[in-house]
C-alpha atoms as a PDB file:
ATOM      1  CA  UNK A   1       0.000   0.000   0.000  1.00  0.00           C
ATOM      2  CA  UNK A   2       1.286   3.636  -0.655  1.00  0.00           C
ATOM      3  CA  UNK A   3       2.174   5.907   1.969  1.00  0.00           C
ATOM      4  CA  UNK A   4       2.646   8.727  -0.719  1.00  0.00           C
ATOM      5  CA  UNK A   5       1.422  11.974   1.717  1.00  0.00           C
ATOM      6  CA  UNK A   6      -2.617  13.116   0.659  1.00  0.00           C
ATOM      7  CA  UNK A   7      -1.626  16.761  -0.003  1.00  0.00           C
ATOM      8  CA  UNK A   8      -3.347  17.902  -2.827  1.00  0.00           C
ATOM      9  CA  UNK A   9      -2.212  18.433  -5.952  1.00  0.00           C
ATOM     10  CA  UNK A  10      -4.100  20.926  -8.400  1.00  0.00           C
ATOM     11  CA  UNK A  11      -4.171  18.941 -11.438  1.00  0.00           C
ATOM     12  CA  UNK A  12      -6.481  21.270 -13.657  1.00  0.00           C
ATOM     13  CA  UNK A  13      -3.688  24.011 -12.831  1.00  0.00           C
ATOM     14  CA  UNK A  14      -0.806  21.953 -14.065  1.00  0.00           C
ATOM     15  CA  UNK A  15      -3.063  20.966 -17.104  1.00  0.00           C
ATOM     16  CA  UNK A  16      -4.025  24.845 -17.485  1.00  0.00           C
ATOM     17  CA  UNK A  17      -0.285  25.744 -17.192  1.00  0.00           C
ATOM     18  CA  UNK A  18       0.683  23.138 -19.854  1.00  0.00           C
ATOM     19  CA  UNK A  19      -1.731  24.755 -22.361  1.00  0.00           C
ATOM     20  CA  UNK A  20      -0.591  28.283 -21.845  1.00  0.00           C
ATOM     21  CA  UNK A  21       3.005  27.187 -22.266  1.00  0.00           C
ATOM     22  CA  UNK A  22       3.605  28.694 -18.588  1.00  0.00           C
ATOM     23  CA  UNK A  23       6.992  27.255 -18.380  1.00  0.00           C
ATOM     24  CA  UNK A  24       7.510  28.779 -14.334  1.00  0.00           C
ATOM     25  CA  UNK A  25       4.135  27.803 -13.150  1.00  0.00           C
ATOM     26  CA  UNK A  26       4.720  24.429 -14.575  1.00  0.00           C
ATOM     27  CA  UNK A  27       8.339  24.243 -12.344  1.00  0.00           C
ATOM     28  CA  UNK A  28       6.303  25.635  -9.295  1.00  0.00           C
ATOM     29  CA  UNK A  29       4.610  22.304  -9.248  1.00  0.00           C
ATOM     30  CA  UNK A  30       7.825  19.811  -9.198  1.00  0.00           C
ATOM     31  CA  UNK A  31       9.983  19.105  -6.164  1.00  0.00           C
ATOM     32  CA  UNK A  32      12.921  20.420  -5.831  1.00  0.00           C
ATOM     33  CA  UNK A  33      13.804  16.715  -6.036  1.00  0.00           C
ATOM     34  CA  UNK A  34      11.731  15.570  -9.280  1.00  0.00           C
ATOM     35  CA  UNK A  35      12.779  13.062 -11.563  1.00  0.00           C
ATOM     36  CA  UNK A  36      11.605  13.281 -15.241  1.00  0.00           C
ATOM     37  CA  UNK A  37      11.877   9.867 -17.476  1.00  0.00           C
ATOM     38  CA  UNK A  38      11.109  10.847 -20.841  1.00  0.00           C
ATOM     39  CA  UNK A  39      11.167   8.004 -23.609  1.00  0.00           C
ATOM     40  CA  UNK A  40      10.647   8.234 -27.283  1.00  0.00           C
ATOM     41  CA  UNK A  41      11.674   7.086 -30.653  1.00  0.00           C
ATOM     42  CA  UNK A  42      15.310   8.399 -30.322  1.00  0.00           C
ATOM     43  CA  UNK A  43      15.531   7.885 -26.716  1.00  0.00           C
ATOM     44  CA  UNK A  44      14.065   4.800 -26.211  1.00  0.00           C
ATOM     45  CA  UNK A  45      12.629   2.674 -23.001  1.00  0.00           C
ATOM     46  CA  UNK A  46      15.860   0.724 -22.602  1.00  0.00           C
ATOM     47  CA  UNK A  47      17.908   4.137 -22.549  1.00  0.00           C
ATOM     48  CA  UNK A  48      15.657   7.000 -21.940  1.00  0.00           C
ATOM     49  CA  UNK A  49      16.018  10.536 -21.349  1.00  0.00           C
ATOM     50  CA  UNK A  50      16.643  11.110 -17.476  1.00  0.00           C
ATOM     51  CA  UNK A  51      16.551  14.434 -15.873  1.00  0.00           C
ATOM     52  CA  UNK A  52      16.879  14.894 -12.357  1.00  0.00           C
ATOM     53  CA  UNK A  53      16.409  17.970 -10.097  1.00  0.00           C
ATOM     54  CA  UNK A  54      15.056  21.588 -10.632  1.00  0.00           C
ATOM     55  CA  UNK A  55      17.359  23.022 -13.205  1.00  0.00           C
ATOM     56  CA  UNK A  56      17.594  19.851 -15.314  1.00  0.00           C
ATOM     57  CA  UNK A  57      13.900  20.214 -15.454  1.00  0.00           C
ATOM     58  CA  UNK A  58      13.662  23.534 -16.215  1.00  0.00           C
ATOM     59  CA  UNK A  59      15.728  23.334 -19.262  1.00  0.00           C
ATOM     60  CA  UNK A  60      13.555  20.957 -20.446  1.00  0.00           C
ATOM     61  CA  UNK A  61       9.851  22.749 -19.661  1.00  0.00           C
ATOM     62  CA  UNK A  62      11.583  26.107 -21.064  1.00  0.00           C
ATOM     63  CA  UNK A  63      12.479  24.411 -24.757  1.00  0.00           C
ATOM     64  CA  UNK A  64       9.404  22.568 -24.953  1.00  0.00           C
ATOM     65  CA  UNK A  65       7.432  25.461 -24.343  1.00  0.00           C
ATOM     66  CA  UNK A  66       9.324  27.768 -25.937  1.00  0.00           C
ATOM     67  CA  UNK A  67       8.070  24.893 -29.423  1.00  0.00           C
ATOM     68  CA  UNK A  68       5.446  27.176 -31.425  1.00  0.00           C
ATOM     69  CA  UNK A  69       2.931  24.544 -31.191  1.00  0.00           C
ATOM     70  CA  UNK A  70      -0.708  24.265 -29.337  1.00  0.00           C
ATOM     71  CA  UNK A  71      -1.384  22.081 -26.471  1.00  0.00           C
ATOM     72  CA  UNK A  72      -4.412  20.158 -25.987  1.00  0.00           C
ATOM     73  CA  UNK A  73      -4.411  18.480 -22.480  1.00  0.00           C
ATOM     74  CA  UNK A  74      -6.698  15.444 -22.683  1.00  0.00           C
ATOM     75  CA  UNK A  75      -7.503  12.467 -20.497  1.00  0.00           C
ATOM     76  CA  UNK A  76      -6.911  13.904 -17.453  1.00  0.00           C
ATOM     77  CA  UNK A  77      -7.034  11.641 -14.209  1.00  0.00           C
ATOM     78  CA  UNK A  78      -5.697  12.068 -10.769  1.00  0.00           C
ATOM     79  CA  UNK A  79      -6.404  10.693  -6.880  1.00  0.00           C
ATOM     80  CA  UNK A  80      -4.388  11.869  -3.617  1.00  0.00           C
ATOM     81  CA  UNK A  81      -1.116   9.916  -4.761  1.00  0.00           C
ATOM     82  CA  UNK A  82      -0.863  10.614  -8.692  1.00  0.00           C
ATOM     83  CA  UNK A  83      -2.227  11.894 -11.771  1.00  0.00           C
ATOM     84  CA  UNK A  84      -2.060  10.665 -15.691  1.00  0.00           C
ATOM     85  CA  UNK A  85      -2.942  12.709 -18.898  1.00  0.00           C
ATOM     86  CA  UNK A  86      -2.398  12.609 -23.013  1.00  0.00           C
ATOM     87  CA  UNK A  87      -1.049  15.636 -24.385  1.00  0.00           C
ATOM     88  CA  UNK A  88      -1.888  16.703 -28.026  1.00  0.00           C
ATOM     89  CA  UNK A  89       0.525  19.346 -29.457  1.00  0.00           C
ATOM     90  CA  UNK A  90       0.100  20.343 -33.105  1.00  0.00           C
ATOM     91  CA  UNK A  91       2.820  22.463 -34.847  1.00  0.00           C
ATOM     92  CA  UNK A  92       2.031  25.183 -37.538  1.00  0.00           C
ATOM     93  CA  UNK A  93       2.722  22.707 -40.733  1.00  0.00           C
ATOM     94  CA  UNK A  94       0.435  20.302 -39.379  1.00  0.00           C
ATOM     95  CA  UNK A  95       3.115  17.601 -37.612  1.00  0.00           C
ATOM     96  CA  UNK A  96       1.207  15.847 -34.330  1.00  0.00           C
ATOM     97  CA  UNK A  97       2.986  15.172 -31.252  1.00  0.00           C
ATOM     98  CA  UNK A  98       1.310  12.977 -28.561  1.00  0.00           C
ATOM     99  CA  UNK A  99       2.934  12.893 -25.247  1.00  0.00           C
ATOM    100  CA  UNK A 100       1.206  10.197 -22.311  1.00  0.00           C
ATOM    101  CA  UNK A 101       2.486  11.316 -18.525  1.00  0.00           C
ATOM    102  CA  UNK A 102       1.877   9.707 -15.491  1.00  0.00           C
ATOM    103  CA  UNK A 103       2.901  11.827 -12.130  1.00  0.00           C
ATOM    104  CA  UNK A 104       4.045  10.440  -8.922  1.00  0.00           C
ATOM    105  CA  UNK A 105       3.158  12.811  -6.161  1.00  0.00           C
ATOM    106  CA  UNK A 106       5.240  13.816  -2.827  1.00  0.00           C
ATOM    107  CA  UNK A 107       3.792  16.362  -0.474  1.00  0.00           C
ATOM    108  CA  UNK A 108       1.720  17.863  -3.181  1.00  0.00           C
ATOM    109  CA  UNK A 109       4.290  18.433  -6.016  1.00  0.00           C
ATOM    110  CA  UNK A 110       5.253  16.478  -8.542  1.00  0.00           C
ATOM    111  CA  UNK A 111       8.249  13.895  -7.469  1.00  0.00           C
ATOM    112  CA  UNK A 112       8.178  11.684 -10.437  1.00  0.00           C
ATOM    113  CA  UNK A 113       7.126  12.060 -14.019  1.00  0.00           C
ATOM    114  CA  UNK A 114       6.877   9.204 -16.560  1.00  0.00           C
ATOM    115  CA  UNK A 115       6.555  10.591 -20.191  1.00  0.00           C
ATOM    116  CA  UNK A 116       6.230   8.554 -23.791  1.00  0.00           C
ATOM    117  CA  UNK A 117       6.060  10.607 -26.748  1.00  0.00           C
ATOM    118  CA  UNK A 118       5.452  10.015 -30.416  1.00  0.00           C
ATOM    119  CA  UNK A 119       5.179  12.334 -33.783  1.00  0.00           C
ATOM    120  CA  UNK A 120       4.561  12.328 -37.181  1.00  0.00           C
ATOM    121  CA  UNK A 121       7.365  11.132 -39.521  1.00  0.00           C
ATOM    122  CA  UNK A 122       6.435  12.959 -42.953  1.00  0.00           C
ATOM    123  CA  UNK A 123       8.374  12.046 -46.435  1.00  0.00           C
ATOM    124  CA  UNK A 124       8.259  14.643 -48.530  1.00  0.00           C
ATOM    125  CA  UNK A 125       8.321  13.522 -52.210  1.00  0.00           C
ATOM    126  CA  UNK A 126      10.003  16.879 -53.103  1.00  0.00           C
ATOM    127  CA  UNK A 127      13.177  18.049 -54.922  1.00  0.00           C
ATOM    128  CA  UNK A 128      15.061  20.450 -52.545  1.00  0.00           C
ATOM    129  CA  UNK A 129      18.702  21.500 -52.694  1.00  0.00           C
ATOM    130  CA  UNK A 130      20.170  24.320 -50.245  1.00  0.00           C
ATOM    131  CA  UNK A 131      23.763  24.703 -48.729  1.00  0.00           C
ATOM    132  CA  UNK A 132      25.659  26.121 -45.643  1.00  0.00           C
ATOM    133  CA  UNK A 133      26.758  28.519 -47.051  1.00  0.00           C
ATOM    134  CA  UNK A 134      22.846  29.828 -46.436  1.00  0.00           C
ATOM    135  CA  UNK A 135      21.456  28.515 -43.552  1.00  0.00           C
ATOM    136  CA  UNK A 136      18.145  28.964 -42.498  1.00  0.00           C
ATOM    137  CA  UNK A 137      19.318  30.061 -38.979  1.00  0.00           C
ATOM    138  CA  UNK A 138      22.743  30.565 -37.119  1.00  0.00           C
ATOM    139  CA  UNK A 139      22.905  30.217 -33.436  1.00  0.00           C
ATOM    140  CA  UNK A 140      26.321  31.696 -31.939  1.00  0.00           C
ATOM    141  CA  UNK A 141      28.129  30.478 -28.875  1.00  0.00           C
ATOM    142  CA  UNK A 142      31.159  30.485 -27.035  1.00  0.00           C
ATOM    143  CA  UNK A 143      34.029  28.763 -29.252  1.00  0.00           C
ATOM    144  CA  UNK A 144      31.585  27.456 -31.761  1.00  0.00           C
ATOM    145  CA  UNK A 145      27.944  28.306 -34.158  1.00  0.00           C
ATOM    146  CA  UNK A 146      25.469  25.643 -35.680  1.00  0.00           C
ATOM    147  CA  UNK A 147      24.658  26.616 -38.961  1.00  0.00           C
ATOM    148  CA  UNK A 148      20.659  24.858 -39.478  1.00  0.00           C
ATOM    149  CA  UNK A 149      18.995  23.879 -42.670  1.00  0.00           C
ATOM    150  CA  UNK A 150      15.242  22.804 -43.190  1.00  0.00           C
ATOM    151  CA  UNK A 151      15.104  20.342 -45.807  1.00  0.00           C
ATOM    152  CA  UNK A 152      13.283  17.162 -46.653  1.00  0.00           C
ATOM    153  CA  UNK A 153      10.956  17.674 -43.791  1.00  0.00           C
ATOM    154  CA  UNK A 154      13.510  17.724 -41.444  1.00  0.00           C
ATOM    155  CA  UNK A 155      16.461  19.590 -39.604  1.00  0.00           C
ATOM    156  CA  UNK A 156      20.112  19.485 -40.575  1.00  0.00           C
ATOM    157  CA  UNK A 157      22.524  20.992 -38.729  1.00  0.00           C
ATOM    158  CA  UNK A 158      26.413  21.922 -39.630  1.00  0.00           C
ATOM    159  CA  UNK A 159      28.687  22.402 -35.680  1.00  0.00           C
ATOM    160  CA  UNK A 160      31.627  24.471 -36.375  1.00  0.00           C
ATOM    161  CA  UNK A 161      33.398  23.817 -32.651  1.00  0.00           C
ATOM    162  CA  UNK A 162      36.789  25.988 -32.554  1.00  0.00           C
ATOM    163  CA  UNK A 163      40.043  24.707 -30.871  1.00  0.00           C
ATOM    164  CA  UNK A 164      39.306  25.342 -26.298  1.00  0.00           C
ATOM    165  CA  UNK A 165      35.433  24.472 -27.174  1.00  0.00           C
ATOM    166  CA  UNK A 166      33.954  21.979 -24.943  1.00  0.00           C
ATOM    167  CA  UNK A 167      30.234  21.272 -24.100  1.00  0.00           C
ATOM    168  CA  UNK A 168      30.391  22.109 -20.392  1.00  0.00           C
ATOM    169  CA  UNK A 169      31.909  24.989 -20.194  1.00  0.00           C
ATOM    170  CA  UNK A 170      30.280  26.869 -23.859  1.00  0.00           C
ATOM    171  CA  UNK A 171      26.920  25.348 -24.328  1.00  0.00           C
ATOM    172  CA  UNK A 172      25.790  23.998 -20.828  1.00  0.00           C
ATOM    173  CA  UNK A 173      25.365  27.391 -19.729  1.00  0.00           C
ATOM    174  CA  UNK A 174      22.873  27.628 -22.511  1.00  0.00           C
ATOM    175  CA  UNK A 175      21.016  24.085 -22.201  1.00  0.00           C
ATOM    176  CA  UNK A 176      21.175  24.041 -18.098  1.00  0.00           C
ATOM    177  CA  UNK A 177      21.365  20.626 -18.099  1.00  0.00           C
ATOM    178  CA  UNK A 178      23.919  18.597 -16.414  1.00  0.00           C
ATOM    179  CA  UNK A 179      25.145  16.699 -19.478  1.00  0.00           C
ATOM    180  CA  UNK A 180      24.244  17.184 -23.355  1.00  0.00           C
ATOM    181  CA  UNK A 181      21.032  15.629 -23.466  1.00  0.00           C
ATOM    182  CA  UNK A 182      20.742  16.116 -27.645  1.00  0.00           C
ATOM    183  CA  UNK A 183      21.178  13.004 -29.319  1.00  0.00           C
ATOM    184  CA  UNK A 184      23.293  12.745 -32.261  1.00  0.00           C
ATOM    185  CA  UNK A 185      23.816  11.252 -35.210  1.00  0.00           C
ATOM    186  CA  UNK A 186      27.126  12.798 -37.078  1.00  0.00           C
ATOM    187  CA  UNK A 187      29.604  12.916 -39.687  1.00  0.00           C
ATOM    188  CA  UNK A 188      32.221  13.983 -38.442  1.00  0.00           C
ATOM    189  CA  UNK A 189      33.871  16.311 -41.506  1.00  0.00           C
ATOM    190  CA  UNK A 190      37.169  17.649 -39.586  1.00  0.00           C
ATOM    191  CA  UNK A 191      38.809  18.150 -36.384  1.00  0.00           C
ATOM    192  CA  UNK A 192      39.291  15.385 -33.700  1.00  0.00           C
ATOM    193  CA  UNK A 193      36.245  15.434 -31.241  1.00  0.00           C
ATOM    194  CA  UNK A 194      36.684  13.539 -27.666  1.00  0.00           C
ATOM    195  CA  UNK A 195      33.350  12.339 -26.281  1.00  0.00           C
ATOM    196  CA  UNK A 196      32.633  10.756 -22.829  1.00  0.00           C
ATOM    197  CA  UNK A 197      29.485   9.604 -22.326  1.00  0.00           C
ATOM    198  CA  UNK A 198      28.044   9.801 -18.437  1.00  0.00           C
ATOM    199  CA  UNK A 199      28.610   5.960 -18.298  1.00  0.00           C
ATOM    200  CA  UNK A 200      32.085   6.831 -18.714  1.00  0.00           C
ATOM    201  CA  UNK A 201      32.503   5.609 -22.260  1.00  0.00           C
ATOM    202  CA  UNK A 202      35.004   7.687 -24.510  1.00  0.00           C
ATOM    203  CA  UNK A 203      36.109   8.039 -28.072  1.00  0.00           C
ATOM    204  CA  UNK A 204      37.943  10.207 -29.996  1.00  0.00           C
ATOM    205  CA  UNK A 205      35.623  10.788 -33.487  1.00  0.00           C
ATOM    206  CA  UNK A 206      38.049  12.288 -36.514  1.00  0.00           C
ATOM    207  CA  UNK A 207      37.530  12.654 -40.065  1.00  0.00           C
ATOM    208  CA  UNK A 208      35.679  10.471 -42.079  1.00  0.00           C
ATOM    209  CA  UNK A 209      33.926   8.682 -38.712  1.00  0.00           C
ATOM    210  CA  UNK A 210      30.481   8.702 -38.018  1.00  0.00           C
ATOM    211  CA  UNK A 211      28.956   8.440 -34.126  1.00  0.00           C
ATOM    212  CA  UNK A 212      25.230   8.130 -33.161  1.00  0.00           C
ATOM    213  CA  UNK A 213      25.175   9.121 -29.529  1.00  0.00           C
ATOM    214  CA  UNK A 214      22.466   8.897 -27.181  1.00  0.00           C
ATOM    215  CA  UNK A 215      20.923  12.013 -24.939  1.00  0.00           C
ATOM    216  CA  UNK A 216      24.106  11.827 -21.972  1.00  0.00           C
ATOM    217  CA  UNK A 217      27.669  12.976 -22.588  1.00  0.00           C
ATOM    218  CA  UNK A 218      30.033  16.078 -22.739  1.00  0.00           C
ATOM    219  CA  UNK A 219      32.483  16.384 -25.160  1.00  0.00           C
ATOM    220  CA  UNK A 220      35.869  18.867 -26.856  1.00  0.00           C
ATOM    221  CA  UNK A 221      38.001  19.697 -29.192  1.00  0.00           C
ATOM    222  CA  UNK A 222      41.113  17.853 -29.394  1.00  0.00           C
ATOM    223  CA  UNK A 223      44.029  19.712 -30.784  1.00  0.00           C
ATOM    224  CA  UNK A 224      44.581  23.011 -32.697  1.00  0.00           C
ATOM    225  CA  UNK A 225      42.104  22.218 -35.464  1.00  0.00           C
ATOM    226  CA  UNK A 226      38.249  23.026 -35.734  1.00  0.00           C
ATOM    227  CA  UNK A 227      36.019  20.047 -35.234  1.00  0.00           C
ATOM    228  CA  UNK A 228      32.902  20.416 -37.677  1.00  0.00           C
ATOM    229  CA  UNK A 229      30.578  18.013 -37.964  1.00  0.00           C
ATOM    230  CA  UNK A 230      27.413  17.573 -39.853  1.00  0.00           C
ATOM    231  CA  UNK A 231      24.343  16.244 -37.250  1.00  0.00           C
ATOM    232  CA  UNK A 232      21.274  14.848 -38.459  1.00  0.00           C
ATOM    233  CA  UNK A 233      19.664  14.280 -34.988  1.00  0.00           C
ATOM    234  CA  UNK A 234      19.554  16.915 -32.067  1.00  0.00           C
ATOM    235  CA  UNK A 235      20.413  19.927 -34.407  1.00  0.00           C
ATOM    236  CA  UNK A 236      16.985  21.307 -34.512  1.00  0.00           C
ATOM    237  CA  UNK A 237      17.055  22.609 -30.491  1.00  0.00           C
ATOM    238  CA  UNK A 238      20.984  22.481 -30.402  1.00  0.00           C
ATOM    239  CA  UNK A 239      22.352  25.960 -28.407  1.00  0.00           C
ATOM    240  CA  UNK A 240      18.908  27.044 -28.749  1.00  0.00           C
ATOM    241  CA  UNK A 241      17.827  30.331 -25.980  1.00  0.00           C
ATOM    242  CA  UNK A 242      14.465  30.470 -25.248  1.00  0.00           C
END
């Protein structure tokens, strides 16, 4: 039997919160404590997306709602010890995301969150051809820029990472997560790039190499050369303010 405390929680506030895209009254309602497990296509149930504690979390609520797409809160369901809903977010060119979250409560606030999401794949018969060399949009930081393209449907991104660039120091600052939580999936085009994922696995990715990394894992340039790589996964949100 639970011994999860009867406080209340205000589920129709949460849900009213989520539709607004109120990113800081949806934080209000975690623990300081909260865990958020988050699996998808990309990160998937045997190696999902973990985030743990306030800031962690509030990277997260701040990119999601910072998306220009609507939320439909749906399903909602809730007694003294959790609460469940579907989430039905549309974006402008018609793509459907559905999210299903089940809450754990402690004291009133949200201690655990469970979240499976899905979206619309579209192939887009279409002849397209564009180039760096005019990207759709630039996003500057420290020691580095990704240079994004829209094409095919989907988001490409070039990383131009310059020689004293590493992840936690130039671009966690930015995310506020502990770790890089993008996933990747990269050819690497020059430059050697070290990578330690937070299981403690490292490489060293150099010309010519391709790496598919999951959500978890810092990384640097090695050496006096640029690293640039081109990233077919995490590019769309990557160094992204809100």
């Amino acid at each position: 039997m639970s011994t999860t405390t009867t406080t209340s929680f205000d589920l129709p506030r949460f849900a009213r919160a989520t539709e607004e895209r109120d990113a800081s009254t949806q934080l209000s309602m975690y623990s300081p404590q909260a865990t958020v497990i988050i699996s998808d296509r990309i990160t998937q149930p045997g190696s999902p997306r973990v985030l743990r504690g306030s800031e962690e979390i509030k990277g997260w609520i701040e990119e999601v709602t910072s998306r220009d797409m609507t939320h439909a809160v749906e399903h909602p369901v809730s007694d003294d010890t959790g609460a469940a809903f579907t989430v039905a977010c549309r974006y402008p060119d018609g793509t459907n995301v559905l999210c299903a979250t089940v809450l754990e409560l402690e004291h009133g606030c949200i201690g655990r969150q469970t979240v499976v999401q899905v979206w619309d794949e579209h192939v887009r018969h279409e002849t397209e051809h564009k180039s760096f060399g005019a990207p759709d949009d630039t996003r500057e930081f420290p020691n580095g820029r990704a240079e994004i393209l829209s094409v095919g449907g989907a988001e490409v991104g070039r990383l131009t990472l310059e020689p004293g660039w590493r992840w936690s120091n130039d671009v966690k600052p930015i995310a506020k997560t502990g770790s890089c939580e993008a996933p990747h999936f990269q050819y690497h085009v020059g430059g050697r790039l070290a990578i330690r994922m937070d299981d403690g696995t490292e490489m060293i990715a150099e010309p010519g190499d391709i790496t598919s990394l999951p959500s978890g894992h810092d990384a640097w340039v090695v050496g006096d050369e640029p690293v640039v790589v081109v990233d077919w996964y995490g590019a769309s949100n990557y160094a992204k303010t809100s």
